[in-house]
C-alpha atoms as a PDB file:
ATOM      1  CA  UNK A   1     -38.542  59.130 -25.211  1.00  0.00           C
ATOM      2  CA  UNK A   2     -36.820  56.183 -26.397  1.00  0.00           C
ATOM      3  CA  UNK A   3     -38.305  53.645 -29.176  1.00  0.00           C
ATOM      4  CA  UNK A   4     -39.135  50.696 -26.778  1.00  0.00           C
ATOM      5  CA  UNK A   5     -41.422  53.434 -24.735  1.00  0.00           C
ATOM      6  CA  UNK A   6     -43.859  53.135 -27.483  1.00  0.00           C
ATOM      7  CA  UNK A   7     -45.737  50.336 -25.483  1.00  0.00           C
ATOM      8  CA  UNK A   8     -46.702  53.122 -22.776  1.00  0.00           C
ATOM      9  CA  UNK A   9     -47.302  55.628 -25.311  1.00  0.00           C
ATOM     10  CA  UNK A  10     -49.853  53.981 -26.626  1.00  0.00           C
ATOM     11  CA  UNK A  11     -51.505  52.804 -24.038  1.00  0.00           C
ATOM     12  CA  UNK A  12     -51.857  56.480 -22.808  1.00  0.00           C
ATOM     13  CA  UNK A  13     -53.351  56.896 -25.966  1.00  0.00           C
ATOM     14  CA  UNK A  14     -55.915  53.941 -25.737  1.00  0.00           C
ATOM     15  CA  UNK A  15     -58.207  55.587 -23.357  1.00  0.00           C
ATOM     16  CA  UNK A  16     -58.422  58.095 -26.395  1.00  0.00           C
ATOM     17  CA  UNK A  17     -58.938  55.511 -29.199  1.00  0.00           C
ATOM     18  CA  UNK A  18     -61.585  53.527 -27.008  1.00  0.00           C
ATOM     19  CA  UNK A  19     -63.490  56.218 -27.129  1.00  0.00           C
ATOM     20  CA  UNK A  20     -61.946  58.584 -29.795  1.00  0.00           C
ATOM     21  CA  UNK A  21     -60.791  61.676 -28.429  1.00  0.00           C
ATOM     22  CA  UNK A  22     -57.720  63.621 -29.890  1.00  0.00           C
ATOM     23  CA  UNK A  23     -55.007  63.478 -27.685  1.00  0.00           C
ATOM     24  CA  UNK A  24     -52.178  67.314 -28.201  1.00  0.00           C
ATOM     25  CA  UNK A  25     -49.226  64.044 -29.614  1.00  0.00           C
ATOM     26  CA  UNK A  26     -52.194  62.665 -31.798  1.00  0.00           C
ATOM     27  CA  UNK A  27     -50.744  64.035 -35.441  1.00  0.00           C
ATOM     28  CA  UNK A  28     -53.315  61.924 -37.488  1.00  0.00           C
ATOM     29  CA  UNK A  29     -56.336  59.705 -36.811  1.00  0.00           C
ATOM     30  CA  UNK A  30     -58.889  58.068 -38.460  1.00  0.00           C
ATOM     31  CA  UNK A  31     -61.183  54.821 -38.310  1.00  0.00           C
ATOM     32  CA  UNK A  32     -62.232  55.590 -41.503  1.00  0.00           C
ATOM     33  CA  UNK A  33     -66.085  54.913 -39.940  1.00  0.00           C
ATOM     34  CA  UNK A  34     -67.067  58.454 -41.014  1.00  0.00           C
ATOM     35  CA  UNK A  35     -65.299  59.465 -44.580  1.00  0.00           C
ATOM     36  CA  UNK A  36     -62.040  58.209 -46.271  1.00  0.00           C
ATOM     37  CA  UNK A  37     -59.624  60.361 -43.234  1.00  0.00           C
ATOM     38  CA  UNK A  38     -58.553  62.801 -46.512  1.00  0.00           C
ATOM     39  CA  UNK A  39     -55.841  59.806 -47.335  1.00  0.00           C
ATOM     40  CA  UNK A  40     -55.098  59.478 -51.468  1.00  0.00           C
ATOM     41  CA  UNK A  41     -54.473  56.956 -54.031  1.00  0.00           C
ATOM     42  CA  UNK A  42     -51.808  56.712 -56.284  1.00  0.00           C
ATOM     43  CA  UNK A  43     -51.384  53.835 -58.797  1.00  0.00           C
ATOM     44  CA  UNK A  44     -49.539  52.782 -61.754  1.00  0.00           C
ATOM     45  CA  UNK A  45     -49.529  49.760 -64.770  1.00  0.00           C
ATOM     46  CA  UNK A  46     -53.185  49.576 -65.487  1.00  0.00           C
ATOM     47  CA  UNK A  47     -54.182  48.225 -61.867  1.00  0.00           C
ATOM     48  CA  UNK A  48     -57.304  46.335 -61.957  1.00  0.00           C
ATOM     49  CA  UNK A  49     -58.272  47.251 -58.880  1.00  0.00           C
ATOM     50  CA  UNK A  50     -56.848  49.754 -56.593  1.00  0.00           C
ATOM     51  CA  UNK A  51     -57.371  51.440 -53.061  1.00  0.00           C
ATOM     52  CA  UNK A  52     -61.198  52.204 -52.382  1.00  0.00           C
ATOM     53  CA  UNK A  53     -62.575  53.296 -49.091  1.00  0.00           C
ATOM     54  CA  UNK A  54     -65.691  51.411 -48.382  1.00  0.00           C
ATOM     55  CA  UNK A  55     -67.677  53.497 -45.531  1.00  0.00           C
ATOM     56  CA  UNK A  56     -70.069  50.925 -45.021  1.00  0.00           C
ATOM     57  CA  UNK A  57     -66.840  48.708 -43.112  1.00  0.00           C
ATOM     58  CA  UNK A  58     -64.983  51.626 -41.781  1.00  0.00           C
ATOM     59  CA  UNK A  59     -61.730  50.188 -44.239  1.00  0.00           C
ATOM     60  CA  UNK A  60     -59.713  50.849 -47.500  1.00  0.00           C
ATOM     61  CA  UNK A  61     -59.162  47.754 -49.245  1.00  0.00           C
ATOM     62  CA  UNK A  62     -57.483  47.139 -52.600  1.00  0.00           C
ATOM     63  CA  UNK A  63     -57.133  44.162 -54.587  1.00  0.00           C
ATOM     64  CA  UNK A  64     -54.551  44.670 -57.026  1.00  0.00           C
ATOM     65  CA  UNK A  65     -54.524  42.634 -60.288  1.00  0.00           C
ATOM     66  CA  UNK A  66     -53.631  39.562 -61.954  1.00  0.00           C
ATOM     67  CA  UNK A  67     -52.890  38.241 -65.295  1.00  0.00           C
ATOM     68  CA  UNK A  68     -52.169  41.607 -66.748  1.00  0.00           C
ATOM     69  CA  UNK A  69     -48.878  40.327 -68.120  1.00  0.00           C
ATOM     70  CA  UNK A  70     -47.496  43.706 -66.697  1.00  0.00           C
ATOM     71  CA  UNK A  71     -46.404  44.645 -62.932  1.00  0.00           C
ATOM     72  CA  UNK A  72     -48.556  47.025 -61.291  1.00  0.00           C
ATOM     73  CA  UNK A  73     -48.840  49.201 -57.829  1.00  0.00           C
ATOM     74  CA  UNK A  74     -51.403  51.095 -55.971  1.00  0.00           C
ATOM     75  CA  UNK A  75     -50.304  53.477 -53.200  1.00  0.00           C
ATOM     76  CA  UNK A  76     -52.515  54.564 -50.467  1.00  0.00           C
ATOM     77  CA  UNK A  77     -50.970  57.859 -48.616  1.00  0.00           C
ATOM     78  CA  UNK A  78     -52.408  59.676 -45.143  1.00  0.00           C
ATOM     79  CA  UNK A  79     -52.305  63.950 -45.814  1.00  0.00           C
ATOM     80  CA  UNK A  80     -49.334  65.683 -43.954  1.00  0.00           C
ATOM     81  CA  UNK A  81     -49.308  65.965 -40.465  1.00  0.00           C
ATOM     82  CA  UNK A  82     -47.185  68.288 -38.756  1.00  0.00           C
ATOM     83  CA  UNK A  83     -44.815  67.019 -35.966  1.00  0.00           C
ATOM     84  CA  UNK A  84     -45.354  69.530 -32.955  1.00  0.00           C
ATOM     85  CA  UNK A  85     -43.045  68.393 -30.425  1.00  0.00           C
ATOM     86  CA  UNK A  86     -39.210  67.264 -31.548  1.00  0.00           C
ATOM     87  CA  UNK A  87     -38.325  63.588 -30.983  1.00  0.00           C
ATOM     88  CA  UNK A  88     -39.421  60.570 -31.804  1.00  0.00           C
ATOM     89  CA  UNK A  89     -42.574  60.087 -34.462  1.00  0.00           C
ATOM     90  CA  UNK A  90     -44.708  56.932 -34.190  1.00  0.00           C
ATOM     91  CA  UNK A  91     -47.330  55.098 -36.839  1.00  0.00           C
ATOM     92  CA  UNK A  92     -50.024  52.384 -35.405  1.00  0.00           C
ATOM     93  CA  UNK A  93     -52.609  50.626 -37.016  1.00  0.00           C
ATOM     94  CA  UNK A  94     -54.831  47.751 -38.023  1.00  0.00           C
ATOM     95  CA  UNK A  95     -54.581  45.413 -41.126  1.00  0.00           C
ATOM     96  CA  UNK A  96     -55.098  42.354 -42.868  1.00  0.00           C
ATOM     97  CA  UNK A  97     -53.675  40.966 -45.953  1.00  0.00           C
ATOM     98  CA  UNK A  98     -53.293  38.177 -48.343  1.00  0.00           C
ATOM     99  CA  UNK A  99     -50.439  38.453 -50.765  1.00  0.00           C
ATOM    100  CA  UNK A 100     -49.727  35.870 -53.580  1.00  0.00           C
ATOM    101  CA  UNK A 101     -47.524  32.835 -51.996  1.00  0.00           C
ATOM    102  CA  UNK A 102     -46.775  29.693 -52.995  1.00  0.00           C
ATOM    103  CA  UNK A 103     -43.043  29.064 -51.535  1.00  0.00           C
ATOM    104  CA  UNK A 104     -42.528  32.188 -53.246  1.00  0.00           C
ATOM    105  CA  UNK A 105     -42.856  35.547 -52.190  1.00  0.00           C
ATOM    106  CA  UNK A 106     -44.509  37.066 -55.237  1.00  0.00           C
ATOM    107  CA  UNK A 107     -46.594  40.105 -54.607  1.00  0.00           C
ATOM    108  CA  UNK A 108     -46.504  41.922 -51.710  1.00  0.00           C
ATOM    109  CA  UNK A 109     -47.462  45.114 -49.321  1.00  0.00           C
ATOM    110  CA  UNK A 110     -45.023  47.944 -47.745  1.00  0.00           C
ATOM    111  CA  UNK A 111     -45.368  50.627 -45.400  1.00  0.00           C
ATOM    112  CA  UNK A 112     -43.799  53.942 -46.399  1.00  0.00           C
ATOM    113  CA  UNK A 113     -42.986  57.432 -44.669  1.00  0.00           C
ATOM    114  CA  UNK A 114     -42.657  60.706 -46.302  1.00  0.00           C
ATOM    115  CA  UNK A 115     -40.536  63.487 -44.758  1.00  0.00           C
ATOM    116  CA  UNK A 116     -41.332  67.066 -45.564  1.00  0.00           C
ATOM    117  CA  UNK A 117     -43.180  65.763 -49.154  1.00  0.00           C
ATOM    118  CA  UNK A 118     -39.830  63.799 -49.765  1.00  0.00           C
ATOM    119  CA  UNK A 119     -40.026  60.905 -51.563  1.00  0.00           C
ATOM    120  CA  UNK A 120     -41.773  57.918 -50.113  1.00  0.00           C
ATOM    121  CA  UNK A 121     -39.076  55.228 -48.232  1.00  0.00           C
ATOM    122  CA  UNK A 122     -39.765  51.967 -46.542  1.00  0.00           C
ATOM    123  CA  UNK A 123     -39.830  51.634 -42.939  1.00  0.00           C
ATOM    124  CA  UNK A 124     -37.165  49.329 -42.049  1.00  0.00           C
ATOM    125  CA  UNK A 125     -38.298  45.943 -40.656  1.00  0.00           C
ATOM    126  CA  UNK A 126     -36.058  47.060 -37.546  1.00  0.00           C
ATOM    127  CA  UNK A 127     -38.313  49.598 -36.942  1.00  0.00           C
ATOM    128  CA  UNK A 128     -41.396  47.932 -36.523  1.00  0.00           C
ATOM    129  CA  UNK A 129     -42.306  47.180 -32.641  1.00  0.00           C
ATOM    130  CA  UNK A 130     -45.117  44.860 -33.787  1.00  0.00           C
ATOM    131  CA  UNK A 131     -46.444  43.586 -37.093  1.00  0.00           C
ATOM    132  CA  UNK A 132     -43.050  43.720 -38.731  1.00  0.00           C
ATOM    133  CA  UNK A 133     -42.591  42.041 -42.595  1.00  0.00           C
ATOM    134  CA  UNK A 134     -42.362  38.743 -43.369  1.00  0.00           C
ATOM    135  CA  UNK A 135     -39.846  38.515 -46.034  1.00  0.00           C
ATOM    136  CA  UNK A 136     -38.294  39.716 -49.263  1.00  0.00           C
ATOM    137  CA  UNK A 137     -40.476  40.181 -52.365  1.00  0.00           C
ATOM    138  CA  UNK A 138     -38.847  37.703 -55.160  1.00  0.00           C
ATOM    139  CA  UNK A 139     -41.910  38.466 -57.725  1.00  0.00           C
ATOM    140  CA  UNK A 140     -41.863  41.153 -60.626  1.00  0.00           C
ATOM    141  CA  UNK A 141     -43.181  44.821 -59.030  1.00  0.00           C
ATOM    142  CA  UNK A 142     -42.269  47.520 -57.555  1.00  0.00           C
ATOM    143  CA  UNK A 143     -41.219  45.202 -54.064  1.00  0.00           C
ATOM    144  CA  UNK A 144     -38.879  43.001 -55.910  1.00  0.00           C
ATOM    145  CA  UNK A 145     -35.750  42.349 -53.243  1.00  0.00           C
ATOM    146  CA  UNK A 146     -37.494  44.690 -50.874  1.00  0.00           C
ATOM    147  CA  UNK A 147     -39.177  43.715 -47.532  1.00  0.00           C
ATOM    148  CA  UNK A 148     -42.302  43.218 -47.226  1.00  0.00           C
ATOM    149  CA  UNK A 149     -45.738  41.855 -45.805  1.00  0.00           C
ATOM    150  CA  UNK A 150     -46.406  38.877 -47.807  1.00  0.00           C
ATOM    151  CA  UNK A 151     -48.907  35.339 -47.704  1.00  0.00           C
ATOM    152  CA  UNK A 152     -51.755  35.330 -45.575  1.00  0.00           C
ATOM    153  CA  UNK A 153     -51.516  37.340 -42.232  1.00  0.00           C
ATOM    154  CA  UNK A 154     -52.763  35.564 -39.182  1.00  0.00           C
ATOM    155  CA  UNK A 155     -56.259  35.286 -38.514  1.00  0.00           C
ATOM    156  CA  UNK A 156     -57.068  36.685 -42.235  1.00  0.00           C
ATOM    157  CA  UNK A 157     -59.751  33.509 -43.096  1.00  0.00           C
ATOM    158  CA  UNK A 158     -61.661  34.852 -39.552  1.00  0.00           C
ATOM    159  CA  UNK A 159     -61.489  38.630 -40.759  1.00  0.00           C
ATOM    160  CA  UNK A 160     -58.752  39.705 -37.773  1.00  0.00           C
ATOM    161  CA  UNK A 161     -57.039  42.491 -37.842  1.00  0.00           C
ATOM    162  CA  UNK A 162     -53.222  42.966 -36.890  1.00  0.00           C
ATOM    163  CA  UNK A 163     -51.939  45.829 -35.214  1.00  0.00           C
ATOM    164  CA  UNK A 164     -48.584  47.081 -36.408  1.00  0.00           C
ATOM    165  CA  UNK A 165     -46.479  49.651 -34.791  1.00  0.00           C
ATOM    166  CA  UNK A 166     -43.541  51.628 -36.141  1.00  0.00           C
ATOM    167  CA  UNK A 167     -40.789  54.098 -35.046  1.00  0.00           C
ATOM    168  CA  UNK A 168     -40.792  56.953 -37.915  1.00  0.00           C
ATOM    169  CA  UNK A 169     -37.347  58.019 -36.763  1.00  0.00           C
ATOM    170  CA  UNK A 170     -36.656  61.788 -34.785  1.00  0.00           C
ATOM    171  CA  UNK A 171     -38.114  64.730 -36.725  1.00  0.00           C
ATOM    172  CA  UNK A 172     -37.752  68.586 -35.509  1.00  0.00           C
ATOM    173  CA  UNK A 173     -40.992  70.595 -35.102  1.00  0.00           C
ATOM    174  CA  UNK A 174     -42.776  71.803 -37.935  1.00  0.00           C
ATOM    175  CA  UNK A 175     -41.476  68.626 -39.874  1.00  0.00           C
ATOM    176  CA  UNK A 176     -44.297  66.837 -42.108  1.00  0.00           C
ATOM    177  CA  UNK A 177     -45.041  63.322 -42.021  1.00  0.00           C
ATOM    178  CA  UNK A 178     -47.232  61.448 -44.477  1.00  0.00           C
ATOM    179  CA  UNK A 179     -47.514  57.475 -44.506  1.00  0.00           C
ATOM    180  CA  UNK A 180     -47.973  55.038 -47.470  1.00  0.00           C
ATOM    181  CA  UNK A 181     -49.291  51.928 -47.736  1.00  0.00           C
ATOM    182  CA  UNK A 182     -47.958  50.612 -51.326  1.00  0.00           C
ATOM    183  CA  UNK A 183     -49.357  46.999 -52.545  1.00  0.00           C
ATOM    184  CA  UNK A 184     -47.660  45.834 -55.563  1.00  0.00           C
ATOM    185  CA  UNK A 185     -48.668  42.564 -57.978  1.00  0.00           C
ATOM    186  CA  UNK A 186     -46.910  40.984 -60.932  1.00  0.00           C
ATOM    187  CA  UNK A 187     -48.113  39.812 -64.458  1.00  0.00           C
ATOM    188  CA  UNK A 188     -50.261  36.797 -63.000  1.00  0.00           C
ATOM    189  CA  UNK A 189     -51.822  35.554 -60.214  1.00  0.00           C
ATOM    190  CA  UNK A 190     -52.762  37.118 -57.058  1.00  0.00           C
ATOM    191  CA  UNK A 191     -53.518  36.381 -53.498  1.00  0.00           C
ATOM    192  CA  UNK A 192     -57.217  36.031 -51.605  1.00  0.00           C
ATOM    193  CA  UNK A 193     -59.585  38.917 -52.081  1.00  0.00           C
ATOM    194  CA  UNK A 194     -59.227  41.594 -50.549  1.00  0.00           C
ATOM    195  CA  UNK A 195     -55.575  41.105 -50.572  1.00  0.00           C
ATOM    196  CA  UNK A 196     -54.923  44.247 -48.351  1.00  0.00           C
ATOM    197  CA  UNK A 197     -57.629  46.200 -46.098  1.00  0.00           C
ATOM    198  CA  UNK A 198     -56.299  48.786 -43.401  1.00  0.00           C
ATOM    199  CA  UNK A 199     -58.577  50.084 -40.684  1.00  0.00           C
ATOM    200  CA  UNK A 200     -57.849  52.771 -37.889  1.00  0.00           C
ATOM    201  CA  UNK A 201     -54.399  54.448 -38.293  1.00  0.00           C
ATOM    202  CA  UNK A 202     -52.816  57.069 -35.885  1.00  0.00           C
ATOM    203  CA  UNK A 203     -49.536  58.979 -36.555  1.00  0.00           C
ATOM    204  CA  UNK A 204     -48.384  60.408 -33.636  1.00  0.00           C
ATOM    205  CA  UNK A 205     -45.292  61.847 -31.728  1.00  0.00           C
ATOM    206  CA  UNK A 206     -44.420  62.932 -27.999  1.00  0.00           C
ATOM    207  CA  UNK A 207     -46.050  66.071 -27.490  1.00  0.00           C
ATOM    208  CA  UNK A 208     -48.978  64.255 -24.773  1.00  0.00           C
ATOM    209  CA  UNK A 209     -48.904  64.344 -21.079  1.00  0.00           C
ATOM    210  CA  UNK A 210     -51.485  62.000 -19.915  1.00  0.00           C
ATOM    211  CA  UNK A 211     -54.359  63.416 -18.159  1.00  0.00           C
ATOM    212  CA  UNK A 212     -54.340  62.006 -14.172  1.00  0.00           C
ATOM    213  CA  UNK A 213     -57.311  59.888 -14.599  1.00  0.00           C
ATOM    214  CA  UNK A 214     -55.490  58.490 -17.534  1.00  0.00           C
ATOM    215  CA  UNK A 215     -52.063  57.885 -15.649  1.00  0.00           C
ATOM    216  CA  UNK A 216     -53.697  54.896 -14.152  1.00  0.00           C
ATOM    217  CA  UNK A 217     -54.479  53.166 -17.186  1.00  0.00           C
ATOM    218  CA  UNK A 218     -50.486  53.891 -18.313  1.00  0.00           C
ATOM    219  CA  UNK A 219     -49.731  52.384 -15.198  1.00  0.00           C
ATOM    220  CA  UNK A 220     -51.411  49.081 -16.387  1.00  0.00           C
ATOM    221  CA  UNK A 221     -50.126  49.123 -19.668  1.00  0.00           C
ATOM    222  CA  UNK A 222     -48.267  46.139 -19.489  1.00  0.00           C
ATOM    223  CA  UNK A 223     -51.329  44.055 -18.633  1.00  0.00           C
ATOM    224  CA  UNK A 224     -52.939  44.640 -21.643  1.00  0.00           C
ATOM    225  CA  UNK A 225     -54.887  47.934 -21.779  1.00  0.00           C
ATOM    226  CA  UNK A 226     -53.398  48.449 -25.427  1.00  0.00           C
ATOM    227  CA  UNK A 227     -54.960  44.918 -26.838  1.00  0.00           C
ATOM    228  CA  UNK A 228     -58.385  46.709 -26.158  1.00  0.00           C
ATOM    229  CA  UNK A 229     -57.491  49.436 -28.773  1.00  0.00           C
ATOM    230  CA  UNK A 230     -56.351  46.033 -30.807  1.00  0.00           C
ATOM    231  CA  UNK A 231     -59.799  44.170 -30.475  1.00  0.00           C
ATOM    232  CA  UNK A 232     -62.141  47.242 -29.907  1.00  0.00           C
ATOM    233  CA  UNK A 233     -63.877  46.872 -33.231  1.00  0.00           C
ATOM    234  CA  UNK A 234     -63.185  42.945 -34.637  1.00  0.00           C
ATOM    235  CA  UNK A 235     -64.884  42.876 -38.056  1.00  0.00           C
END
């Protein structure tokens, strides 16, 4: 399956997420309605205010810190999942963010993929199908010259959530996969609070034949059966 199929991918999926039920090419999933989905935080330089998972919303939100006269980070990571078909490996989700911005690109927020508990990389901007980066990070953190997700993202003053898609590259069988979402501030200010919530995040590759009452809803991918999964649960 090529990258571009992603759009029918997940739609077969969405009958799944509107309801939830695990699909055999569903690696990870979580709302985060029911616990924290088993995902980990991992900060450095005294962050004020790190990832927490607040049940009540269903989302883990972090805040970062300002005015510590000191860069800091705080890395959110899903557990391992194991790949169990080879080919192509796929991340969706929903988010919202507000990163310091005022011409410049201080602070900032990246998506990461871990191969086999390698180290963490960025996913490439070109590898992002929807909800791609914004820019390079010019502030003092852990971002600086690196893309990222920066400002305000749209519809963040009416609490929307963005889906973003990515293509984790081709990974054999057996191969682990972990994701991390890594926010990162410099010594002052910061953006609006939260600056970076995440809700509802599937890893996934192409081990799923669609069930036949769910070919039909592939079949109307393309008019918009995915933007339910989008707008199933506006907070």
């Amino acid at each position: 399956m090529t990258r571009p199929a992603i759009r029918l991918f997940f739609a077969a999926l969405a009958a799944g997420f509107l309801g939830h039920a695990a699909s055999a090419n569903e690696l990870y999933y979580s709302d985060f309605d029911a616990n924290d989905g088993g995902l980990t935080v991992v900060s450095g330089g005294n962050v004020e205010q790190p990832w927490v998972h607040n049940g009540g919303s269903g989302v883990w939100s972090v805040n970062g810190s300002e005015n510590l006269g000191a860069p800091s980070f705080s890395g959110l990571r899903t557990p391992p999942a194991m790949v169990t078909a080879t080919g192509p490996v796929y991340f969706g989700g929903r988010h919202r963010y507000s990163f310091e911005y005022d011409g410049i690109l201080w602070d900032g927020g990246q998506v990461r993929v871990s191969v086999n508990g390698g180290p963490y990389n960025a996913v490439p901007n070109a590898d992002f199908l929807s909800g791609g980066y914004v820019g390079v990070i010019q502030g003092n953190n852990a971002l600086t010259g690196q893309e990222a997700y920066n400002g305000d993202s749209p519809g963040y003053a009416n609490n929307e959530f963005q889906v973003v898609e990515a293509y984790l590259g081709d990974h054999p069988a057996g191969t682990t996969i972990s994701v991390e979402f890594l926010g990162a501030w410099d010594e002052f200010a910061r953006g609006q609070l939260p600056n970076w919530e995440i809700t509802e995040v599937v890893i996934a590759d192409t081990g799923f034949v669609p069930e036949p009452s769910s070919l039909a809803l592939v079949a109307v991918a393309a008019g918009g059966l995915f933007v339910g999964w989008r707008r199933r649960r506006a907070r």
